[in-house]
N, C-alpha and C. Protein backbone atom coordinates (compact mmCIF):
# COMPACT_ATOMS: atom_id res chain seq x y z
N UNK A 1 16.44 -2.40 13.32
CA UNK A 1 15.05 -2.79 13.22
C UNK A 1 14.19 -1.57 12.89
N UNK A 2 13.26 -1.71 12.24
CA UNK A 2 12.41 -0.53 11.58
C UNK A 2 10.87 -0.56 12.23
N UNK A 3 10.67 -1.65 12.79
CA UNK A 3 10.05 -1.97 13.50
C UNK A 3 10.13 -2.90 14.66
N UNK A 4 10.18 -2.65 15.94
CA UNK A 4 10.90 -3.49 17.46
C UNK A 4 9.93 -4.76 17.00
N UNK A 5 10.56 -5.81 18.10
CA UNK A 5 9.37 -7.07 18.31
C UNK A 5 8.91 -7.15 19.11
N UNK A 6 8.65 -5.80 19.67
CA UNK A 6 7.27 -5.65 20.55
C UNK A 6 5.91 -4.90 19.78
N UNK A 7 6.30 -4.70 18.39
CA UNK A 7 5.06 -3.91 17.40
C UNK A 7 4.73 -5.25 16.78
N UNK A 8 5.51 -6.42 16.60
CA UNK A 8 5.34 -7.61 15.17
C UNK A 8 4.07 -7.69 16.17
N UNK A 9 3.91 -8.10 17.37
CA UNK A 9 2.23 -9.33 18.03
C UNK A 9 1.03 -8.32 16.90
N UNK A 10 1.40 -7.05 16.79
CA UNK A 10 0.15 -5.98 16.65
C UNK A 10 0.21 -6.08 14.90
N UNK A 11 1.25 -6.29 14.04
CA UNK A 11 1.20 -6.50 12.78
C UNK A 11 0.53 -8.23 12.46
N UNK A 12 1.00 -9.46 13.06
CA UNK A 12 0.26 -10.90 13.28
C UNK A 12 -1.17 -10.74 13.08
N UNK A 13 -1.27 -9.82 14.08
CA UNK A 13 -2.79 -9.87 14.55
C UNK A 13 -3.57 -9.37 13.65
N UNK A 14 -3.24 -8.22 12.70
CA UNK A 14 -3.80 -7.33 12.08
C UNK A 14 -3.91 -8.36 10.65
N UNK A 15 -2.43 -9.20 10.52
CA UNK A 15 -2.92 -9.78 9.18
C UNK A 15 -3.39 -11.09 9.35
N UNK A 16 -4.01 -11.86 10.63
CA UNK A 16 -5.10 -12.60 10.63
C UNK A 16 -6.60 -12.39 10.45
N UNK A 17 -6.37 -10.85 10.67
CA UNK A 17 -8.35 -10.35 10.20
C UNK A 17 -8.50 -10.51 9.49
N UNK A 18 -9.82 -10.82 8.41
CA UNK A 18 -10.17 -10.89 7.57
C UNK A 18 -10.06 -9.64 6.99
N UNK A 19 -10.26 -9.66 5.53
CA UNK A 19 -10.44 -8.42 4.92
C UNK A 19 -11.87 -7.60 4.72
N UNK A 20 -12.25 -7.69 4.97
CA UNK A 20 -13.72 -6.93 5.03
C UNK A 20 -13.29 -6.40 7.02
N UNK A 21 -12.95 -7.27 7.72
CA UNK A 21 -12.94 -6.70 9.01
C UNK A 21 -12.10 -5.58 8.70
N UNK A 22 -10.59 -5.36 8.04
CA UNK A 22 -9.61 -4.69 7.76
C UNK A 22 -9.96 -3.17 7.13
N UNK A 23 -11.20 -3.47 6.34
CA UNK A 23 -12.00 -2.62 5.65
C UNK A 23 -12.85 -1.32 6.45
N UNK A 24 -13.38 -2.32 7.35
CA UNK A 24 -14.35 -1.53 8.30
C UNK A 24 -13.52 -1.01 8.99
N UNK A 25 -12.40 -1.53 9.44
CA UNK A 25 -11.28 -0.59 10.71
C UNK A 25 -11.41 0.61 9.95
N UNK A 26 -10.07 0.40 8.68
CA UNK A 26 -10.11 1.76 8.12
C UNK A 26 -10.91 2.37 8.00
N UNK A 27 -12.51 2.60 7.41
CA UNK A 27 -13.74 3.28 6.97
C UNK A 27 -13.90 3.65 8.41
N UNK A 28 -13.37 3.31 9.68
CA UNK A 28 -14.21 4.67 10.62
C UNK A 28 -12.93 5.25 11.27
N UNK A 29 -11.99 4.85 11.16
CA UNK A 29 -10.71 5.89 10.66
C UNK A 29 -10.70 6.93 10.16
N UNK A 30 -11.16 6.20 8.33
CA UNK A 30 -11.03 7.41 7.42
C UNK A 30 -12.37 8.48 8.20
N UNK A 31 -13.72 7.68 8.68
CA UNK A 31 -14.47 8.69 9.34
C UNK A 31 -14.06 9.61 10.57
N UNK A 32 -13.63 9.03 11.41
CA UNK A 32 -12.81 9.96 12.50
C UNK A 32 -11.65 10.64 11.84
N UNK A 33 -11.15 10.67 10.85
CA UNK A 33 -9.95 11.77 10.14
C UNK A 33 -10.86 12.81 9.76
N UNK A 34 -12.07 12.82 9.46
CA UNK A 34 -12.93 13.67 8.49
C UNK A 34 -13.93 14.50 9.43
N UNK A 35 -14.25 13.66 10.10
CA UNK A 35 -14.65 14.28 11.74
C UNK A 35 -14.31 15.35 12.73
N UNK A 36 -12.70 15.19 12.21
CA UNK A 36 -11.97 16.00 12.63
C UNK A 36 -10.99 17.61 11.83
N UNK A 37 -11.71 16.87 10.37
CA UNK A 37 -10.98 17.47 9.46
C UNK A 37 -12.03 19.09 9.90
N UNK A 38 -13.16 18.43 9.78
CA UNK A 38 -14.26 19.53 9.27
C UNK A 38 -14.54 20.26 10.27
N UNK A 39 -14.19 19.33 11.87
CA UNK A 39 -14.51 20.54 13.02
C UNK A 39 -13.17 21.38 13.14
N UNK A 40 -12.00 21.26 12.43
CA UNK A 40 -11.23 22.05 12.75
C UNK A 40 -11.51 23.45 11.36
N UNK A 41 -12.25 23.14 10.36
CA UNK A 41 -12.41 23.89 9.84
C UNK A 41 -13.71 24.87 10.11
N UNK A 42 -14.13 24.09 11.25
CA UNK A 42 -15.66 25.37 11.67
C UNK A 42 -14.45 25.96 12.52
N UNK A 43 -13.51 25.07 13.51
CA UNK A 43 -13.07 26.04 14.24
C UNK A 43 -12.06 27.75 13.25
N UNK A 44 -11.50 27.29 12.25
CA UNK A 44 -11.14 28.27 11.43
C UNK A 44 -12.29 29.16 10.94
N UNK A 45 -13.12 28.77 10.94
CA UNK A 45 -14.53 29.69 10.14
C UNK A 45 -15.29 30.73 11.19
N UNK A 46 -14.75 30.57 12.50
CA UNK A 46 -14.70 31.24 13.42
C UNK A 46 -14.15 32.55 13.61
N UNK A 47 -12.70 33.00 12.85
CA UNK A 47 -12.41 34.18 11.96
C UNK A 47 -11.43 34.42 13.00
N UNK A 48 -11.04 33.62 14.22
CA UNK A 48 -10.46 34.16 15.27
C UNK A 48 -8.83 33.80 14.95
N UNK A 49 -8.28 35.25 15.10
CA UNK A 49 -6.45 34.79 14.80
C UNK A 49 -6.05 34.09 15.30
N UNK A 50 -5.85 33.91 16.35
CA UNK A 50 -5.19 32.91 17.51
C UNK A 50 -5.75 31.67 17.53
N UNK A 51 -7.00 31.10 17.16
CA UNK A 51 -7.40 29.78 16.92
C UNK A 51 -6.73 29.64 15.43
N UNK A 52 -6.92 30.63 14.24
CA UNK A 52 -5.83 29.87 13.05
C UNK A 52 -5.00 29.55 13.32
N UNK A 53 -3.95 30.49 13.98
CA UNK A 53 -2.61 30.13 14.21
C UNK A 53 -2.30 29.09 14.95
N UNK A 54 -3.06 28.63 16.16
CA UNK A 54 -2.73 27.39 16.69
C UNK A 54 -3.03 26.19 15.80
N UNK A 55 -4.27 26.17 14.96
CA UNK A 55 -4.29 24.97 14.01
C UNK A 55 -2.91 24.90 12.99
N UNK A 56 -2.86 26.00 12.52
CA UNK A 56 -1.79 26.24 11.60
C UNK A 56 -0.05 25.44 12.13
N UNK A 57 0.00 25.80 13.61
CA UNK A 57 1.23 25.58 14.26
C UNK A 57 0.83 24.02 14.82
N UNK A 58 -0.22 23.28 15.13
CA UNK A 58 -0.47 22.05 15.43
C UNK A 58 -0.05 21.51 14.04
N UNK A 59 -0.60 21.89 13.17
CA UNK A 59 -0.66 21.14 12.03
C UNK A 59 0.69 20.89 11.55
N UNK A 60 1.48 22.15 11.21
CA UNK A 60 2.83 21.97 10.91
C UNK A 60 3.47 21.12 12.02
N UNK A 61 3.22 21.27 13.32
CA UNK A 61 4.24 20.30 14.21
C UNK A 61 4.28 19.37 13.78
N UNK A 62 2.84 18.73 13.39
CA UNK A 62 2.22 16.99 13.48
C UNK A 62 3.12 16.67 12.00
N UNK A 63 3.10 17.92 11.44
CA UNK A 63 3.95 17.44 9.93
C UNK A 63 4.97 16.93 9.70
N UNK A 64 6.13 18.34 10.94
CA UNK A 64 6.85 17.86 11.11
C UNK A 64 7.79 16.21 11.55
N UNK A 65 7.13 15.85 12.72
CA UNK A 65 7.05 14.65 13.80
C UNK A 65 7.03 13.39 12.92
N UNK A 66 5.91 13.57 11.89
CA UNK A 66 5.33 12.03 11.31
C UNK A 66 6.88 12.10 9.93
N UNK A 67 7.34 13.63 9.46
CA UNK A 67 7.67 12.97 8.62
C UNK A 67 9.04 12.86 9.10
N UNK A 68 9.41 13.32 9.94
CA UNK A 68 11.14 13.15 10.41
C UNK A 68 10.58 11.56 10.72
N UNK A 69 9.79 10.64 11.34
CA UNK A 69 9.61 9.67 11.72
C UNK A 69 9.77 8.22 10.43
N UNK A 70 9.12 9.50 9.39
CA UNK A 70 9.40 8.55 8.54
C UNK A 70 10.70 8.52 7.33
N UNK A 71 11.50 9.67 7.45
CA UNK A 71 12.80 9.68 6.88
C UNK A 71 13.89 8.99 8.09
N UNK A 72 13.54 8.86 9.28
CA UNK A 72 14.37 7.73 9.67
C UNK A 72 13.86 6.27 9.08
N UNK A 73 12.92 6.24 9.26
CA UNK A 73 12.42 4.76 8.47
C UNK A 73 13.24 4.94 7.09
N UNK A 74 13.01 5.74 6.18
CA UNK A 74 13.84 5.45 4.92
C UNK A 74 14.85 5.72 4.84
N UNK A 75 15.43 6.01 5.89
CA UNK A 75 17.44 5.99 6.40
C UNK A 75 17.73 4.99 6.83
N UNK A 76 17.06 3.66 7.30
CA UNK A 76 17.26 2.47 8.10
C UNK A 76 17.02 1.88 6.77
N UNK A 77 16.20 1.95 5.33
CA UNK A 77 15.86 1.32 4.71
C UNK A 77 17.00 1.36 3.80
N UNK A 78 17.52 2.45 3.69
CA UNK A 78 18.89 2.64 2.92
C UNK A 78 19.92 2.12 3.36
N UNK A 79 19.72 2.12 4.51
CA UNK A 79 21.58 1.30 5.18
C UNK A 79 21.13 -0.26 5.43
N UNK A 80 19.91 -0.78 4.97
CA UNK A 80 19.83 -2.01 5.20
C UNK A 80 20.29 -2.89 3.69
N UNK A 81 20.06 -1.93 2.96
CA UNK A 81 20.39 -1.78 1.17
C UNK A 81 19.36 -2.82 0.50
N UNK A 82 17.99 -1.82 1.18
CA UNK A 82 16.77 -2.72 0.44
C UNK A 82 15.77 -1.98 -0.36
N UNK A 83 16.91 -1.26 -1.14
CA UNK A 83 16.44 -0.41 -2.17
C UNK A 83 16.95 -0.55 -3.64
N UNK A 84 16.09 -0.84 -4.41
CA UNK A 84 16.74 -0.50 -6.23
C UNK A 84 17.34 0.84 -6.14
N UNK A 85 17.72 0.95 -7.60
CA UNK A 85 18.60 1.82 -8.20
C UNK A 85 17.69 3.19 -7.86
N UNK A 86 16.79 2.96 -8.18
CA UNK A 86 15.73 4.30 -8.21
C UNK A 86 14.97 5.01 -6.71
N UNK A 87 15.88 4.05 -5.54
CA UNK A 87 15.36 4.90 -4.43
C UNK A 87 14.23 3.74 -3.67
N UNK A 88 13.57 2.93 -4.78
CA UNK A 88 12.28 2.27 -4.19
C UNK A 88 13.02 1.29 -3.20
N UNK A 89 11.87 0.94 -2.34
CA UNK A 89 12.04 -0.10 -1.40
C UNK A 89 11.64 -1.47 -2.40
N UNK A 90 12.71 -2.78 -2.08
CA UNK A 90 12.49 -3.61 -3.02
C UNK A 90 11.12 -4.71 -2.24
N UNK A 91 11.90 -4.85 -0.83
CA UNK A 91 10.99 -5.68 -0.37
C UNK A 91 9.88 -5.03 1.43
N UNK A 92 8.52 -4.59 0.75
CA UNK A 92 7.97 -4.28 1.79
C UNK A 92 8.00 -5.18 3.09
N UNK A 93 7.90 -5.96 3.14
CA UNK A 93 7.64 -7.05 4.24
C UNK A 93 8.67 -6.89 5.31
N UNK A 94 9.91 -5.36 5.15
CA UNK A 94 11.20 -5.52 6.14
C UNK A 94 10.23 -4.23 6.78
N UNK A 95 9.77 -3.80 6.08
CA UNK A 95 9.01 -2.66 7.10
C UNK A 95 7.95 -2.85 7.87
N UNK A 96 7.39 -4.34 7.49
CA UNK A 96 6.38 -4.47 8.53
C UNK A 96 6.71 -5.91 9.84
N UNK A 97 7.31 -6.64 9.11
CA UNK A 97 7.59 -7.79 10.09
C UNK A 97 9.43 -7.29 10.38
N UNK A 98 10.04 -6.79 10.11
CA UNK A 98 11.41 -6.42 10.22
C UNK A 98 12.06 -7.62 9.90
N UNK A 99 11.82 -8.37 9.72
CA UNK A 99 12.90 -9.56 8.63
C UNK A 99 14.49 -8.97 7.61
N UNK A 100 14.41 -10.35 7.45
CA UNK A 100 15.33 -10.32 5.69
C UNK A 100 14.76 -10.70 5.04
N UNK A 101 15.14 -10.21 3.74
CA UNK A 101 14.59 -11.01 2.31
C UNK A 101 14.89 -12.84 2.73
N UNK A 102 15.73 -13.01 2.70
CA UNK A 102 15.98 -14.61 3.06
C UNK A 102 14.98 -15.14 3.80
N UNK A 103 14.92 -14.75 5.19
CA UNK A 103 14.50 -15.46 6.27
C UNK A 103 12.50 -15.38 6.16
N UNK A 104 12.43 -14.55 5.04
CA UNK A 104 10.96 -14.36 4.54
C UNK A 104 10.52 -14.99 3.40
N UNK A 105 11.21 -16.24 3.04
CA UNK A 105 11.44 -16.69 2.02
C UNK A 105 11.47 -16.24 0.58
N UNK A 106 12.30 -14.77 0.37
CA UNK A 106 11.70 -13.66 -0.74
C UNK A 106 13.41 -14.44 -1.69
């Protein structure tokens, strides 16, 4: 599973909102990403070594974490063999509801 069926109630839910509600989630998302983007860059503008280096070493961790997180996702996607020739994922819908092509009527 690429996703447990204790995450599907939170994917259901998300694709009964409307889309304009779906819209506004993201837009203060994308605002709290930017919020954060810019105070970490006053905190760099601060000139202090040891505050770069900790952003620098947060940042790479978080890099690390999300993307090992997501090359297991595309190691589960490969041994499920729901990929074309070229690497792509054929059918998104196993990454969000964890299905089969079949049982999703694809």
């Amino acid at each position: 599973r690429i996703l447990g069926a204790e995450n599907r109630g939170f994917f259901e839910i998300f694709e009964r909102i409307p889309l304009w509600t779906k819209e506004i989630i993201l837009s203060l998302l994308f605002g709290v990403q930017m919020v954060i983007a810019y105070f970490l860059m006053l905190l760099v503008m601060i000139y202090e070594p040891m505050i770069l280096f900790a952003i620098i070493f947060g940042l790479a961790v978080g890099n690390f974490i999300f993307s090992y997180i997501e090359a297991l996702r595309s190691q589960k996607i490969a041994q499920s063999g729901n990929q074309d020739d070229s690497g792509r994922v054929k059918d998104k819908t196993l990454l969000i509801n964890g299905g089969t092509p079949c049982c999703n009527g694809n």
